[in-house]
Protein backbone atom coordinates (compact mmCIF):
# COMPACT_ATOMS: atom_id res chain seq x y z
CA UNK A 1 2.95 7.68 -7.31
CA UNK A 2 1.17 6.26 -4.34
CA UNK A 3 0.29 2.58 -3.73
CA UNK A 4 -3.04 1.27 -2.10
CA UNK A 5 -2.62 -2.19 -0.74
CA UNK A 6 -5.73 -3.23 0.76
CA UNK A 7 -7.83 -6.35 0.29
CA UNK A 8 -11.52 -4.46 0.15
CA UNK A 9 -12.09 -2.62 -3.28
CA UNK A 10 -14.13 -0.12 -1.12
CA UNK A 11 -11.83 0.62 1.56
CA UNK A 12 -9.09 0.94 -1.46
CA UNK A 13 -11.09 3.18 -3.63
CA UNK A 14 -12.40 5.32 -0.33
CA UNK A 15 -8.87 5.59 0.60
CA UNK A 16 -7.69 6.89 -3.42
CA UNK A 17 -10.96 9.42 -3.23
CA UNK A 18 -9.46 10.97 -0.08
CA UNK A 19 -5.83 11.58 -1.49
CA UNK A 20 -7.32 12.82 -4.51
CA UNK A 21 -9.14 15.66 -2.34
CA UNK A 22 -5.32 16.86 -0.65
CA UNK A 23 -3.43 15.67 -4.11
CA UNK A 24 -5.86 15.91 -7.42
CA UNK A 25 -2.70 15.20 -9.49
CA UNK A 26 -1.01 12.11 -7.92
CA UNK A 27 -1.32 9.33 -9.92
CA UNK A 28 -2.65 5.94 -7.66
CA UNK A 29 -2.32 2.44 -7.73
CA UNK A 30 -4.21 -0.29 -6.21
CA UNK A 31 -3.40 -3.75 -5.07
CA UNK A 32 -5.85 -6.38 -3.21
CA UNK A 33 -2.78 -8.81 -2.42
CA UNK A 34 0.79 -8.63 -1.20
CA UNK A 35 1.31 -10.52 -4.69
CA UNK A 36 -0.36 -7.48 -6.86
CA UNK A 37 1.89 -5.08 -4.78
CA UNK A 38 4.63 -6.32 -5.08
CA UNK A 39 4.02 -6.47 -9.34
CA UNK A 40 2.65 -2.58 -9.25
CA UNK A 41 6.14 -1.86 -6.97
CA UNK A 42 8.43 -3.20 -9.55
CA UNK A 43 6.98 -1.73 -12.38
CA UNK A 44 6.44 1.93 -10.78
CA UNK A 45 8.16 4.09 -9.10
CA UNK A 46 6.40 4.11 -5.94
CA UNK A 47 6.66 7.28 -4.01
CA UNK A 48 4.44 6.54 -0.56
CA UNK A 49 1.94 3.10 0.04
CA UNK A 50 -1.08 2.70 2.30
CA UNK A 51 -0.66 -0.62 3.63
CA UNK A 52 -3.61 -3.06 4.88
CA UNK A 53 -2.13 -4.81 7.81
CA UNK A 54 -4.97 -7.58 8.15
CA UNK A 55 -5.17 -8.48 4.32
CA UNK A 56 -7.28 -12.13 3.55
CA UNK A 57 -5.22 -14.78 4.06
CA UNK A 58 -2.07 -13.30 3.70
CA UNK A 59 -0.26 -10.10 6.49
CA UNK A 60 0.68 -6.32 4.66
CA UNK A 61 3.84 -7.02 6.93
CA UNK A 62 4.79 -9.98 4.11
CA UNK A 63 4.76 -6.77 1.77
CA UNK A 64 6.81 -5.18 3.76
CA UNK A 65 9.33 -8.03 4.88
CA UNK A 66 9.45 -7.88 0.62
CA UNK A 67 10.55 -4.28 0.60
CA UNK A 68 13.28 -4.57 3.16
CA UNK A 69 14.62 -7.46 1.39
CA UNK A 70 14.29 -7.08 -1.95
CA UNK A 71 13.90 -2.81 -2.60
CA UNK A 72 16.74 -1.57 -1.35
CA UNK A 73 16.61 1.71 -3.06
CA UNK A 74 13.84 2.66 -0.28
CA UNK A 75 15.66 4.71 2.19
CA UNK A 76 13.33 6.02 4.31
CA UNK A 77 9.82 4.06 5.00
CA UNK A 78 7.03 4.93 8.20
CA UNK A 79 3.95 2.14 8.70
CA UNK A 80 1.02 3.31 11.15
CA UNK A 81 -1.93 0.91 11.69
CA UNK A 82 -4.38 1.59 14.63
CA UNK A 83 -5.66 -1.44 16.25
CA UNK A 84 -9.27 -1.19 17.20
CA UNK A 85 -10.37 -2.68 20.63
CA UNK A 86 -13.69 -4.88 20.52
């Protein structure tokens, strides 16, 4: 199971439409706050999560400050963001 954490619906459901093409059978999840992830996370058992860095008023790294804290059963866990230059 695969969690999308992303404040834009469109950036979230262009993000599930490209798994889907690489892994038709995965079942996705979708969040628009660190809040909403962190309710999907407990009830699922979330296998991989995209992870919006610059959410709306809020940081994907409180998500993950959550997950190291709270979700210890997550042994292994990678983050990539690219920062764009303006």
């Amino acid at each position: 199971m695969v969690l999308v954490l992303d404040d834009h619906p469109i950036a979230r459901q262009g993000l599930e439409s490209i798994i889907k093409i690489h892994k038709p059978d995965v079942q996705i999840l979708q969040a628009g706050t660190v809040k909403e992830g962190i309710d999907l996370t407990e009830k699922s058992q979330i296998d991989m999560a995209f992870i919006d860095i610059h959410l709306h008023n809020e940081s994907g790294f409180d998500f993950l400050e959550w997950v190291q804290e709270k979700r210890n059963r997550y042994e292994n866990f990678c983050n990539h963001f690219i920062i764009k230059r303006k």
